[in-house]
PDB file of N, CA and C in Angstrom:
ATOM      1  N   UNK A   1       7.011 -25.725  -1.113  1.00  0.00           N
ATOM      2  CA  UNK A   1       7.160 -24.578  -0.241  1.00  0.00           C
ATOM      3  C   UNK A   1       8.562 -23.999  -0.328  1.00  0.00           C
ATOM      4  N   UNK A   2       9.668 -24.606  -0.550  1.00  0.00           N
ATOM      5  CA  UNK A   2      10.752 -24.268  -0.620  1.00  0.00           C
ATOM      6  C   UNK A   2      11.139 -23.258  -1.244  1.00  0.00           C
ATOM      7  N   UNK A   3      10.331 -23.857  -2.686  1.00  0.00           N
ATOM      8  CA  UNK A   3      10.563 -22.695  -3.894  1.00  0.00           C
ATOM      9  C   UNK A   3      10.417 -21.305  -4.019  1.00  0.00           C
ATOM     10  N   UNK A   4       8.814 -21.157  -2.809  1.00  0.00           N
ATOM     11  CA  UNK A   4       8.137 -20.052  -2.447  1.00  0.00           C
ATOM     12  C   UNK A   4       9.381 -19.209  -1.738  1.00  0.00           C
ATOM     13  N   UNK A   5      10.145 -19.892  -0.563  1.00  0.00           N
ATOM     14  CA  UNK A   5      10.930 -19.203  -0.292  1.00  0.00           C
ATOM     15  C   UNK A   5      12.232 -18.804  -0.844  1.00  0.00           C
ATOM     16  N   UNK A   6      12.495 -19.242  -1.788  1.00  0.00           N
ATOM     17  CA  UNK A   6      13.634 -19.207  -2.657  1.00  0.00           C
ATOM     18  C   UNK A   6      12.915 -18.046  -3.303  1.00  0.00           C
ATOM     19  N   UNK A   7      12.344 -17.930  -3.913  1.00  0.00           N
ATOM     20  CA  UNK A   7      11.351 -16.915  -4.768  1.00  0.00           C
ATOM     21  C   UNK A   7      11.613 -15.559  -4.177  1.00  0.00           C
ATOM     22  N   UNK A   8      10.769 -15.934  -2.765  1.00  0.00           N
ATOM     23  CA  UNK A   8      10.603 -14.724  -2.149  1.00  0.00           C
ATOM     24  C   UNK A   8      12.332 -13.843  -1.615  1.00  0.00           C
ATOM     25  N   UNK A   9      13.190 -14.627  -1.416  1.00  0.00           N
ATOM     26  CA  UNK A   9      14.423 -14.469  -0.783  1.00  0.00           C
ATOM     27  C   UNK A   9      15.363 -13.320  -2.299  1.00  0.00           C
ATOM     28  N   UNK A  10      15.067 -14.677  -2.963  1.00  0.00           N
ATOM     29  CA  UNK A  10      15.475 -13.665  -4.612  1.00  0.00           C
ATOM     30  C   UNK A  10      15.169 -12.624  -4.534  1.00  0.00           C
ATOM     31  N   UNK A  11      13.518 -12.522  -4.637  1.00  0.00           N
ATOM     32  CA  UNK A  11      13.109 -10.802  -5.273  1.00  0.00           C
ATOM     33  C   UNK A  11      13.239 -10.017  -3.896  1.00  0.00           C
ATOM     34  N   UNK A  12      13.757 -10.344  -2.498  1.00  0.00           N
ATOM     35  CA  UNK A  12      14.440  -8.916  -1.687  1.00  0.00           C
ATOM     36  C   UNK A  12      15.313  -8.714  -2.304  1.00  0.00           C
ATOM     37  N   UNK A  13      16.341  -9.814  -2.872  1.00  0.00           N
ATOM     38  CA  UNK A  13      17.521  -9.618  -3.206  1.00  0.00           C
ATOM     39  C   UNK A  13      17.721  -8.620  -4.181  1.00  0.00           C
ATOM     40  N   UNK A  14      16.882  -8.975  -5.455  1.00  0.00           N
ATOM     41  CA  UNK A  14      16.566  -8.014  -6.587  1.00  0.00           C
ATOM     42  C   UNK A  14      16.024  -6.219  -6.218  1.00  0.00           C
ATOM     43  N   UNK A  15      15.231  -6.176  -5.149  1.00  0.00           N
ATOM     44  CA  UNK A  15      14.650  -5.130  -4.661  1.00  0.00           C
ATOM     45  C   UNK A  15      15.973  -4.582  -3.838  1.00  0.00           C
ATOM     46  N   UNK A  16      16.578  -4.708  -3.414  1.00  0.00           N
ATOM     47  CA  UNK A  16      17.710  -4.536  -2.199  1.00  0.00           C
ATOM     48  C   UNK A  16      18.870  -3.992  -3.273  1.00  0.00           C
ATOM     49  N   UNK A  17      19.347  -4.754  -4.684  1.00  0.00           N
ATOM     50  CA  UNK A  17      20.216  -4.338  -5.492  1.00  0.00           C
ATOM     51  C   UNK A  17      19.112  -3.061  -6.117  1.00  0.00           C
ATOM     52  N   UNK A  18      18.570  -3.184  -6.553  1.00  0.00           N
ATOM     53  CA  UNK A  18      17.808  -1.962  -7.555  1.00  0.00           C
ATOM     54  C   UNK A  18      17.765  -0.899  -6.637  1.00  0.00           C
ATOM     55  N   UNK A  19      17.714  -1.099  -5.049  1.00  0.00           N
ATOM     56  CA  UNK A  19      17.443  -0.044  -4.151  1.00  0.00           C
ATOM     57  C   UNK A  19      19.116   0.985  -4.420  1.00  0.00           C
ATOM     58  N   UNK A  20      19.888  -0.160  -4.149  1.00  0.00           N
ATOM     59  CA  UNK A  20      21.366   0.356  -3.884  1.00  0.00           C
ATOM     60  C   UNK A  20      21.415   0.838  -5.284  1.00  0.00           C
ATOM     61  N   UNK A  21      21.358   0.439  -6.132  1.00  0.00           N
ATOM     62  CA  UNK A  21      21.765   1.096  -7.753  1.00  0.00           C
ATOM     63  C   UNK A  21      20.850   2.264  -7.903  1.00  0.00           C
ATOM     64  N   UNK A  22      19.649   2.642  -7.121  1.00  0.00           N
ATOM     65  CA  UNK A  22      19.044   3.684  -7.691  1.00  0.00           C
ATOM     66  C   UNK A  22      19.625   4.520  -6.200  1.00  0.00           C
ATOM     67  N   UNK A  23      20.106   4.688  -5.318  1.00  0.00           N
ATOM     68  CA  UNK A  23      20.891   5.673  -4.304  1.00  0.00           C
ATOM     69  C   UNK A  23      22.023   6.146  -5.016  1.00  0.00           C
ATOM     70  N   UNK A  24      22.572   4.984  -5.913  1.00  0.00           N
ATOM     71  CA  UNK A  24      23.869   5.528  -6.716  1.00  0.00           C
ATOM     72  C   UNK A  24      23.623   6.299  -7.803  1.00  0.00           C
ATOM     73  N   UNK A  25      22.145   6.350  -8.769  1.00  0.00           N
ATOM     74  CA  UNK A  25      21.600   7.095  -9.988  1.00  0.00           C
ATOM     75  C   UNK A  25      21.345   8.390  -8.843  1.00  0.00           C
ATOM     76  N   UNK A  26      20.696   8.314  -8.263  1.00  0.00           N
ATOM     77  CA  UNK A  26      20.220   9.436  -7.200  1.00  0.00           C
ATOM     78  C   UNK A  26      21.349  10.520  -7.234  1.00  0.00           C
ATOM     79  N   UNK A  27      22.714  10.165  -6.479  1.00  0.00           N
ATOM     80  CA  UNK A  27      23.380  10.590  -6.213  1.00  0.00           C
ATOM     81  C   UNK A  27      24.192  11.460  -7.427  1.00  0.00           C
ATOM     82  N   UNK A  28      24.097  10.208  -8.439  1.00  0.00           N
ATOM     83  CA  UNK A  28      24.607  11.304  -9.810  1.00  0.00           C
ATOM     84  C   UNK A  28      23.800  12.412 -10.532  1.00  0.00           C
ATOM     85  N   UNK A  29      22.254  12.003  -9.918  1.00  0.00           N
ATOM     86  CA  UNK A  29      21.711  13.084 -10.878  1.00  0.00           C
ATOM     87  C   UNK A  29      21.777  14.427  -9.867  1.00  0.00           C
ATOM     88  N   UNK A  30      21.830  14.374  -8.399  1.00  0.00           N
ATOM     89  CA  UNK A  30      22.205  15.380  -8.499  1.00  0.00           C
ATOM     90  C   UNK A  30      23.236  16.439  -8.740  1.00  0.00           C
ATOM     91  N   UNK A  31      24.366  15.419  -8.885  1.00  0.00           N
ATOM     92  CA  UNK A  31      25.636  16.196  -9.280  1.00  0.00           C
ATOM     93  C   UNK A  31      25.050  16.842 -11.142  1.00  0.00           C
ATOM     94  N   UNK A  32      24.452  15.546 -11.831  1.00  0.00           N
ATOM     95  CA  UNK A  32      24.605  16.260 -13.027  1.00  0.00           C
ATOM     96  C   UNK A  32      22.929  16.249 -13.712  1.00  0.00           C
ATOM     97  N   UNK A  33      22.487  16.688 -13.540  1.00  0.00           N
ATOM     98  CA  UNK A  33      20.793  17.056 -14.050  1.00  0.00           C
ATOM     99  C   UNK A  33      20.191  16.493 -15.735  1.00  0.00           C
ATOM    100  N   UNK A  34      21.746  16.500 -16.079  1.00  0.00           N
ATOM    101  CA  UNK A  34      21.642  16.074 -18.167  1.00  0.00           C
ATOM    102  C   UNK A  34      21.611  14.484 -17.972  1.00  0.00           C
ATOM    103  N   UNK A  35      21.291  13.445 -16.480  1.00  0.00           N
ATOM    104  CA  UNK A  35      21.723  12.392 -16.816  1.00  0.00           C
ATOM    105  C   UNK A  35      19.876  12.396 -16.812  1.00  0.00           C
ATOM    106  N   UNK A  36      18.812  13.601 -16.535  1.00  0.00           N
ATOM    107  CA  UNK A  36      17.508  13.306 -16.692  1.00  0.00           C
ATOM    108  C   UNK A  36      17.287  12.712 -18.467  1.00  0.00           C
ATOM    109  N   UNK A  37      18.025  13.223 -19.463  1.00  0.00           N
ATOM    110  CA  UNK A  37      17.743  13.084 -20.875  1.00  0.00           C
ATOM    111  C   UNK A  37      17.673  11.453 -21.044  1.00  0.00           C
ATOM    112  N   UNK A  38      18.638  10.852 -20.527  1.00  0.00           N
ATOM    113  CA  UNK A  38      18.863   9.773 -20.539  1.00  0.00           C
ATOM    114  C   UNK A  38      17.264   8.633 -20.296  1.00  0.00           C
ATOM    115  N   UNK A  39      16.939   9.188 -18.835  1.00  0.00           N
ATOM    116  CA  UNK A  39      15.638   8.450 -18.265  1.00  0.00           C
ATOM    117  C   UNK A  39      14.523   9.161 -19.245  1.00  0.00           C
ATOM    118  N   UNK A  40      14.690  10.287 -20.001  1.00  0.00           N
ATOM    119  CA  UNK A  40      13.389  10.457 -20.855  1.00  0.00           C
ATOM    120  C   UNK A  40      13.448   9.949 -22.067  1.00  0.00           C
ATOM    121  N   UNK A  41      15.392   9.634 -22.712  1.00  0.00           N
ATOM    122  CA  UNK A  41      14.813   9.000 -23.784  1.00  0.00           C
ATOM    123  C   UNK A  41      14.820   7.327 -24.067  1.00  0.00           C
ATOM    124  N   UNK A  42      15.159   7.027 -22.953  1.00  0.00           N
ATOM    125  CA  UNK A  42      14.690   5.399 -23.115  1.00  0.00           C
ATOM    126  C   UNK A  42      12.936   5.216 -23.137  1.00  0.00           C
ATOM    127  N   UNK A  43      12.860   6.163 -21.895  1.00  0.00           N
ATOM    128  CA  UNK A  43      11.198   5.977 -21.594  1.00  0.00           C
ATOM    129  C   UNK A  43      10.179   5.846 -22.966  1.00  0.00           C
ATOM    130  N   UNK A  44      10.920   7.245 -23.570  1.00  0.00           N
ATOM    131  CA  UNK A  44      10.336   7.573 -24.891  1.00  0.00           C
ATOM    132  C   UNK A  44      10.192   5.995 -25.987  1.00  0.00           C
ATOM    133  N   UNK A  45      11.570   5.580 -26.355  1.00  0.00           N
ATOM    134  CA  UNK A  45      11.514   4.289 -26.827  1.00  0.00           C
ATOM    135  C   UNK A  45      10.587   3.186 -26.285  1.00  0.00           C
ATOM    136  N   UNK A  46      10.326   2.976 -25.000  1.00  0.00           N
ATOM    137  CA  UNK A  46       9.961   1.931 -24.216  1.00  0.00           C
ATOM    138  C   UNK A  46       8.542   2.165 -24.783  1.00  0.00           C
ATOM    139  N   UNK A  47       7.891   3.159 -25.032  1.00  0.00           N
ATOM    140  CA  UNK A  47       6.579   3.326 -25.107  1.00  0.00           C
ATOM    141  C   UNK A  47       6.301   3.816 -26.561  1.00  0.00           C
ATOM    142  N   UNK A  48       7.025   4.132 -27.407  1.00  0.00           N
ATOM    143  CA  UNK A  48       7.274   3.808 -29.028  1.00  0.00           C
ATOM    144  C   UNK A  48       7.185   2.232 -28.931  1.00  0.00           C
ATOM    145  N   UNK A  49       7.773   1.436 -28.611  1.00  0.00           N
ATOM    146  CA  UNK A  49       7.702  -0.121 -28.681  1.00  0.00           C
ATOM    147  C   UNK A  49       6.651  -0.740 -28.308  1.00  0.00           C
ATOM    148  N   UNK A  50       6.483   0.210 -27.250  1.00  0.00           N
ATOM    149  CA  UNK A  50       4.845  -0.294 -26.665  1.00  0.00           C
ATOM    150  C   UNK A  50       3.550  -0.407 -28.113  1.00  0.00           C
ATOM    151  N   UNK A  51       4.131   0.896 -28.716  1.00  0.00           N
ATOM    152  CA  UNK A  51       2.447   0.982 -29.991  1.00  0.00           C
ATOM    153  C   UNK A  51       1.899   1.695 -29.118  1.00  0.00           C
ATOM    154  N   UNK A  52       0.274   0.924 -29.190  1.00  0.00           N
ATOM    155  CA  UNK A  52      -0.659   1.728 -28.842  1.00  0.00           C
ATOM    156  C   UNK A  52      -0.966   1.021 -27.711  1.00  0.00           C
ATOM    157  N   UNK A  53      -0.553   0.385 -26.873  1.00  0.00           N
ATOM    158  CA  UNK A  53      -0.808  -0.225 -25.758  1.00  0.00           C
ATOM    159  C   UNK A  53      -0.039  -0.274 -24.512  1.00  0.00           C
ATOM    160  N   UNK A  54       0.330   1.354 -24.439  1.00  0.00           N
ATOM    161  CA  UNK A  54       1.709   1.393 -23.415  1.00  0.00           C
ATOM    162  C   UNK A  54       1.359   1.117 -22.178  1.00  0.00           C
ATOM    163  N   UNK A  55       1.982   0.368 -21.064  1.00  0.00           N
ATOM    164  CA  UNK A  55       1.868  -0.006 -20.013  1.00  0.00           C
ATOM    165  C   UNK A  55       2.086   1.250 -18.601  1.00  0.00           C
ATOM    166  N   UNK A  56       1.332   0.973 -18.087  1.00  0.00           N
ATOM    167  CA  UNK A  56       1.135   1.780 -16.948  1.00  0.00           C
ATOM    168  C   UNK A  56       2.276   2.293 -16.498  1.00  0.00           C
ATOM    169  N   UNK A  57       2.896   1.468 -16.202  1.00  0.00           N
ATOM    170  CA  UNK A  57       4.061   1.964 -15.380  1.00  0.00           C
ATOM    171  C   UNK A  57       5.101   3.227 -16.259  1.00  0.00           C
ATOM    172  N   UNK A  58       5.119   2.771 -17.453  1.00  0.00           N
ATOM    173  CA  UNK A  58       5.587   3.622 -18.244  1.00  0.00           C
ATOM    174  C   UNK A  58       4.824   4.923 -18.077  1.00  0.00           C
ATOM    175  N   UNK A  59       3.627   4.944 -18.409  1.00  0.00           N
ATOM    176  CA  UNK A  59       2.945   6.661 -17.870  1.00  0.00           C
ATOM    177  C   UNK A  59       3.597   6.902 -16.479  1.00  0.00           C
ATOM    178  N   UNK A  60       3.325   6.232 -15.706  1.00  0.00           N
ATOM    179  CA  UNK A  60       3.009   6.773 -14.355  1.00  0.00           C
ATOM    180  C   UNK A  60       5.259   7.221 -13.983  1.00  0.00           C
ATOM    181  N   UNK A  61       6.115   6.062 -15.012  1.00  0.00           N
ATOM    182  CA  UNK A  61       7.588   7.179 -15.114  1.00  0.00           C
ATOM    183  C   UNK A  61       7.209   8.288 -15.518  1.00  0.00           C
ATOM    184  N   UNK A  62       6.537   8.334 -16.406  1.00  0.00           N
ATOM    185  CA  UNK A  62       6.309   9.774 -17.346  1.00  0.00           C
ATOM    186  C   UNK A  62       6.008  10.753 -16.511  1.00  0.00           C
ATOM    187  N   UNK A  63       4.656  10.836 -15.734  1.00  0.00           N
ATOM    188  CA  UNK A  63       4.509  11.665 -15.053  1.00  0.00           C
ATOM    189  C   UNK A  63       5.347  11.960 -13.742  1.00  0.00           C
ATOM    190  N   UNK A  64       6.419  10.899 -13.614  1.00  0.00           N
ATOM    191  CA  UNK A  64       7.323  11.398 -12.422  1.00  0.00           C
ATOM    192  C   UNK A  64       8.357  12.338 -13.013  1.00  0.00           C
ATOM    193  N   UNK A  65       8.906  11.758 -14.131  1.00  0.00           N
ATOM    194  CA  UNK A  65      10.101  12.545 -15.497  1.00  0.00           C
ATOM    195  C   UNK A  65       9.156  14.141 -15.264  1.00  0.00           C
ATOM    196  N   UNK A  66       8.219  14.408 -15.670  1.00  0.00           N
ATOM    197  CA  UNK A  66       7.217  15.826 -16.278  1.00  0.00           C
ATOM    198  C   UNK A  66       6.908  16.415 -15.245  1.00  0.00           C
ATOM    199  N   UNK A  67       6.960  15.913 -13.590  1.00  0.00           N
ATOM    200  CA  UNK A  67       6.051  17.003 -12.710  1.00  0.00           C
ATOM    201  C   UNK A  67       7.364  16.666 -11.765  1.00  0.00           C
ATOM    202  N   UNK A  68       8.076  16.460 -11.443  1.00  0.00           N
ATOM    203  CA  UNK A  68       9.338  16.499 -10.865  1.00  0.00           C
ATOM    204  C   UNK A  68      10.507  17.195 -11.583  1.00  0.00           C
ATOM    205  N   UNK A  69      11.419  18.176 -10.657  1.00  0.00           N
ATOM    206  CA  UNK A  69      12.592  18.462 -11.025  1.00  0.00           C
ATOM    207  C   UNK A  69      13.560  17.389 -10.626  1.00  0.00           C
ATOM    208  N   UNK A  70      14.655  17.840 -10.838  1.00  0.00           N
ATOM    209  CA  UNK A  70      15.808  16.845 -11.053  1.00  0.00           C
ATOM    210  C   UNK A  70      16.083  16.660  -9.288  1.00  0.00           C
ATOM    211  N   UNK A  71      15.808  17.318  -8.711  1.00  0.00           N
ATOM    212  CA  UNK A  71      16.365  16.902  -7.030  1.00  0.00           C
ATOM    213  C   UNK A  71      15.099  16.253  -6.775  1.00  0.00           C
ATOM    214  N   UNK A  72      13.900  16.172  -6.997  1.00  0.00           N
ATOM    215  CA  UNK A  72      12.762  15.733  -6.664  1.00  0.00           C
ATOM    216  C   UNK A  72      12.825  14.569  -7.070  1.00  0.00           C
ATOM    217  N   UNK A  73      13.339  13.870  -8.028  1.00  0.00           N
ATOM    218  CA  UNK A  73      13.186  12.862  -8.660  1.00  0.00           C
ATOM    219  C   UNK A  73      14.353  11.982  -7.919  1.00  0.00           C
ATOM    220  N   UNK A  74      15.716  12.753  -7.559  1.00  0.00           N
ATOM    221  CA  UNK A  74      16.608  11.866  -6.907  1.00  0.00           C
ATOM    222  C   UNK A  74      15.844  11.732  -5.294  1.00  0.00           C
ATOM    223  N   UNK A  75      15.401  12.443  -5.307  1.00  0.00           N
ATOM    224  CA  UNK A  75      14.980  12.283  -3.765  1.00  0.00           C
ATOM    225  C   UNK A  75      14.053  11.195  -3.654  1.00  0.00           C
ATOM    226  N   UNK A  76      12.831  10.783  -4.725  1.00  0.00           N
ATOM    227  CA  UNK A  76      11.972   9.923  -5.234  1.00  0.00           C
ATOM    228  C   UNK A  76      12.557   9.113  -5.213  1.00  0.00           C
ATOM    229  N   UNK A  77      13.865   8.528  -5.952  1.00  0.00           N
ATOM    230  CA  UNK A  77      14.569   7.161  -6.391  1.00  0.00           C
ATOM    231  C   UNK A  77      15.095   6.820  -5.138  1.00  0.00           C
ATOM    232  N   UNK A  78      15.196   7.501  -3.797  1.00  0.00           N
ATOM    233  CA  UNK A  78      15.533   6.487  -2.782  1.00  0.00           C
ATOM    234  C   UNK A  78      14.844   7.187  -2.039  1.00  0.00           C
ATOM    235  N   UNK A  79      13.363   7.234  -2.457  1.00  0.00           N
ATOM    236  CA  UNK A  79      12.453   7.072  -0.714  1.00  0.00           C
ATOM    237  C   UNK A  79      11.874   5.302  -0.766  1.00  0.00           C
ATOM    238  N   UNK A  80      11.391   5.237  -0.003  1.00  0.00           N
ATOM    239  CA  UNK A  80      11.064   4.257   0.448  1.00  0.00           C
ATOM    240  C   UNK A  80       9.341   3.536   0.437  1.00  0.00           C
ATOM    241  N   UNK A  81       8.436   4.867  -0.511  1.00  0.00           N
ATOM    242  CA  UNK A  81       7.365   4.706  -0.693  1.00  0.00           C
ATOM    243  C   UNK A  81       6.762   3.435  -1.663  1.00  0.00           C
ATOM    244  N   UNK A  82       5.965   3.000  -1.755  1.00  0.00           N
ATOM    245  CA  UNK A  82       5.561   2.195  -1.977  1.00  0.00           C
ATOM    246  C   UNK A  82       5.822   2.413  -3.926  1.00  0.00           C
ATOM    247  N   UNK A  83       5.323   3.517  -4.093  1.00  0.00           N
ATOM    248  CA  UNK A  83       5.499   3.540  -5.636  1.00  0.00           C
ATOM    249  C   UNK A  83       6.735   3.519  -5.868  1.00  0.00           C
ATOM    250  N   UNK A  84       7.497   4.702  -5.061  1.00  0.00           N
ATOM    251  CA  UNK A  84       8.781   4.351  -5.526  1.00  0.00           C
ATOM    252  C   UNK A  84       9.187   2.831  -5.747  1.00  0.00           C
ATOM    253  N   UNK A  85       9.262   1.979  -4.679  1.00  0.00           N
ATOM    254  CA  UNK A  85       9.177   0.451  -4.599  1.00  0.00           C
ATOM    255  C   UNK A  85       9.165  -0.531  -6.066  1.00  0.00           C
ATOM    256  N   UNK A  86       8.019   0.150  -6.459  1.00  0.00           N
ATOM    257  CA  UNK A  86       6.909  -0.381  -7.359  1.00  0.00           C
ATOM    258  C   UNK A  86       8.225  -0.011  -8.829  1.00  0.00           C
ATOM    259  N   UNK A  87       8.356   1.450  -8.928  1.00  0.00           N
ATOM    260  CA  UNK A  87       8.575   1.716 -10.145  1.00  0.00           C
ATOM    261  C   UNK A  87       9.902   1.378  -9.830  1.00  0.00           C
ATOM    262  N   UNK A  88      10.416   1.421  -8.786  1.00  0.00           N
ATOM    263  CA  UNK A  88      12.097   0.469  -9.446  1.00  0.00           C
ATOM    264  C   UNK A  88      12.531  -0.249 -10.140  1.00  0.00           C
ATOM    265  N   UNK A  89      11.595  -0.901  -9.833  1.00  0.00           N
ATOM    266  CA  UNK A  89      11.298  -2.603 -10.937  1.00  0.00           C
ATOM    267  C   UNK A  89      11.733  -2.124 -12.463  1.00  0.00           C
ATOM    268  N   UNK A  90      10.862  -1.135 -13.020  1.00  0.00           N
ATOM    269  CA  UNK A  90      11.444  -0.454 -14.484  1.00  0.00           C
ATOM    270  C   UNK A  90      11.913   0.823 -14.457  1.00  0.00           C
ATOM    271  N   UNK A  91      12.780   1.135 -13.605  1.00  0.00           N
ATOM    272  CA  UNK A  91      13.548   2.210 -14.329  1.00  0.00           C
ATOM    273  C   UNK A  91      14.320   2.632 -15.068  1.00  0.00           C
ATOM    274  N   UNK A  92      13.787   3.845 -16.149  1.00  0.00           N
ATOM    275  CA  UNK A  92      14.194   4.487 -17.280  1.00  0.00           C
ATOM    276  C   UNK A  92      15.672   4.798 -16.896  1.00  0.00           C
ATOM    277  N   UNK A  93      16.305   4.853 -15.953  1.00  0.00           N
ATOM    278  CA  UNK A  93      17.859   5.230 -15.500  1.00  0.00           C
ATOM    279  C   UNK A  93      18.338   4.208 -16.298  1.00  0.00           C
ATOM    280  N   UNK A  94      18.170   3.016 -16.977  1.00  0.00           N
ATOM    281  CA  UNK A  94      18.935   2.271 -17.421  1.00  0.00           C
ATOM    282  C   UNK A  94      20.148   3.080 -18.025  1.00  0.00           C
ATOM    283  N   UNK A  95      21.427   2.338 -17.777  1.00  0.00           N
ATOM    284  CA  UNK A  95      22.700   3.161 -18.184  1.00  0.00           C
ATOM    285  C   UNK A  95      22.996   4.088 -17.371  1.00  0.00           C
ATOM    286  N   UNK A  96      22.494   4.450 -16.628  1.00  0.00           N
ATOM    287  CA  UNK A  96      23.046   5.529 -16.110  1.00  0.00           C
ATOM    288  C   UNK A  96      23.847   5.224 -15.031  1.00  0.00           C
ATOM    289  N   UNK A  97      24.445   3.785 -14.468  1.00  0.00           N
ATOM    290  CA  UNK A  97      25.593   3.760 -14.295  1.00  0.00           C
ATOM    291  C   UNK A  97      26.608   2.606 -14.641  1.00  0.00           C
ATOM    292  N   UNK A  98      27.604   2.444 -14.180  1.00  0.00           N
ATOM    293  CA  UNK A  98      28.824   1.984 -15.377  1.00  0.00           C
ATOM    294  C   UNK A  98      28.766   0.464 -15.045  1.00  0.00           C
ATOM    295  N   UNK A  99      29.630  -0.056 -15.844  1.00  0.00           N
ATOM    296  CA  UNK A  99      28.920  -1.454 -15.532  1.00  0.00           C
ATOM    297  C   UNK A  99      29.789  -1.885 -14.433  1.00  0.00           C
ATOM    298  N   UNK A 100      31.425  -0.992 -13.640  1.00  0.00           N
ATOM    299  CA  UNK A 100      31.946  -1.751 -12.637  1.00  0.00           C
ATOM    300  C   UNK A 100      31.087  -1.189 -11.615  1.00  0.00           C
ATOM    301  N   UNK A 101      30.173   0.065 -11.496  1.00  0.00           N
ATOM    302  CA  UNK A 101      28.842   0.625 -10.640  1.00  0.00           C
ATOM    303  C   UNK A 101      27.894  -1.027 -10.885  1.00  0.00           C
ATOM    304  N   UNK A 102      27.811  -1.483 -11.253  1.00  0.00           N
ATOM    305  CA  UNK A 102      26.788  -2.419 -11.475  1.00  0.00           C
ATOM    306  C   UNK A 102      27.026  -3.825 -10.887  1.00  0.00           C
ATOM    307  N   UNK A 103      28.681  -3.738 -11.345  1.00  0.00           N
ATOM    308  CA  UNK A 103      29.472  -5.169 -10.814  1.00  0.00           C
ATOM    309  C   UNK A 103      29.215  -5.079  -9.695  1.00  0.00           C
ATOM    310  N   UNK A 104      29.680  -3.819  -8.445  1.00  0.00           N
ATOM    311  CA  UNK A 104      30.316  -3.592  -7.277  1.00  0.00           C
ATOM    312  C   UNK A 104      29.012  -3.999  -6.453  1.00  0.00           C
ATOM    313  N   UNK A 105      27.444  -3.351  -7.053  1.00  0.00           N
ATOM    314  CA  UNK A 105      26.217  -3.516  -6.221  1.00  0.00           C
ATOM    315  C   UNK A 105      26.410  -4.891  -6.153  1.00  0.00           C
ATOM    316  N   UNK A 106      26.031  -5.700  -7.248  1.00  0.00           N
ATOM    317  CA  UNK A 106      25.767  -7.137  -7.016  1.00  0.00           C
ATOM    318  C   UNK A 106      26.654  -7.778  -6.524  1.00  0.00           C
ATOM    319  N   UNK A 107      27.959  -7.314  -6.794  1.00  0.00           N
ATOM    320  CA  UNK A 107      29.192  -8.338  -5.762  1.00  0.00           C
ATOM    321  C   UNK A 107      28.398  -8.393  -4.359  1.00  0.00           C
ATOM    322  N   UNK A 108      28.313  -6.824  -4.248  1.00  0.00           N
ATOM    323  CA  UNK A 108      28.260  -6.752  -2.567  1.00  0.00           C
ATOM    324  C   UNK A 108      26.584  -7.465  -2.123  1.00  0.00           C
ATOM    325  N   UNK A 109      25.903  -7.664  -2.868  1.00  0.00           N
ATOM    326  CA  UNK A 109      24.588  -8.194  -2.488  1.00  0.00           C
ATOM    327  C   UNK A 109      24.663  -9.620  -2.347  1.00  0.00           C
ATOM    328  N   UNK A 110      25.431  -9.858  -3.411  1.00  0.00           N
ATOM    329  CA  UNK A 110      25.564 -11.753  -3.395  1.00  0.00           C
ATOM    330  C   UNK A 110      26.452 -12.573  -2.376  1.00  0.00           C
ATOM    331  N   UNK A 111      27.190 -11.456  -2.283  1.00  0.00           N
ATOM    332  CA  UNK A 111      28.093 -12.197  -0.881  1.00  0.00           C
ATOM    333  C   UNK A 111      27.151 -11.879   0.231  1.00  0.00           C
ATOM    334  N   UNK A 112      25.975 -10.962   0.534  1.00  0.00           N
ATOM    335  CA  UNK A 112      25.487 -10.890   1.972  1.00  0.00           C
ATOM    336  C   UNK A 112      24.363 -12.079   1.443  1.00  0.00           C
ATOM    337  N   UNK A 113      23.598 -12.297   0.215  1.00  0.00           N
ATOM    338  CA  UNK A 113      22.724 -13.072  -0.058  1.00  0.00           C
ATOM    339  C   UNK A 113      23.231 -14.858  -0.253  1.00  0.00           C
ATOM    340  N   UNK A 114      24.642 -15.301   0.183  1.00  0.00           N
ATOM    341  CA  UNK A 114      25.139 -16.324   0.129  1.00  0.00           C
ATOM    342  C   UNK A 114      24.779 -17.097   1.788  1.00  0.00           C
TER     343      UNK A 114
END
């Protein structure tokens, strides 16, 4: 049983950092709209790698990338909906912020998660 809760304690933890790192992608795309190229061309790769068997989640970025503008999509990356939730887990933002943006989330998560 322990483990279960160790498990479960982790992946808020993981969900709680990805939350805070995608308020911080949020925030840049709306300052700069060209950081969308970025989330379309990893996506693009992710599902080139895929072949012919691309995984859901990858469409269902796709169709957020294709029927969303750029404020729609930051507004998406920190609501609180369930998909949003869901698609945090893989988001195409990879890179899109720096790695002391990356240090600073997890510092600050691991010291409240200690």
């Amino acid at each position: 049983m322990l483990s279960f809760v160790n498990s479960a304690r982790t992946h808020t933890l993981i969900d709680q950092v990805n939350t805070a790192q995608d308020r911080i992608i949020a925030a840049k795309l709306r300052r700069d709209h060209g950081l969308l190229r970025l989330a379309q061309s990893n996506l693009q790769r992710w599902i080139a790698a895929d072949g012919r068997r691309v995984r859901a989640v990858f469409r269902e970025w796709q169709a957020v990338l294709h029927r969303l503008d750029a404020r729609e999509i930051a507004d998406f990356l920190t609501s609180d909906t369930p998909m949003a939730r869901r698609l945090r887990q893989s988001s195409p933002f990879a890179g899109a912020l720096t790695r002391a943006e990356c240090h600073a989330v997890r510092r600050r998560y691991a010291k409240a998660g200690a």
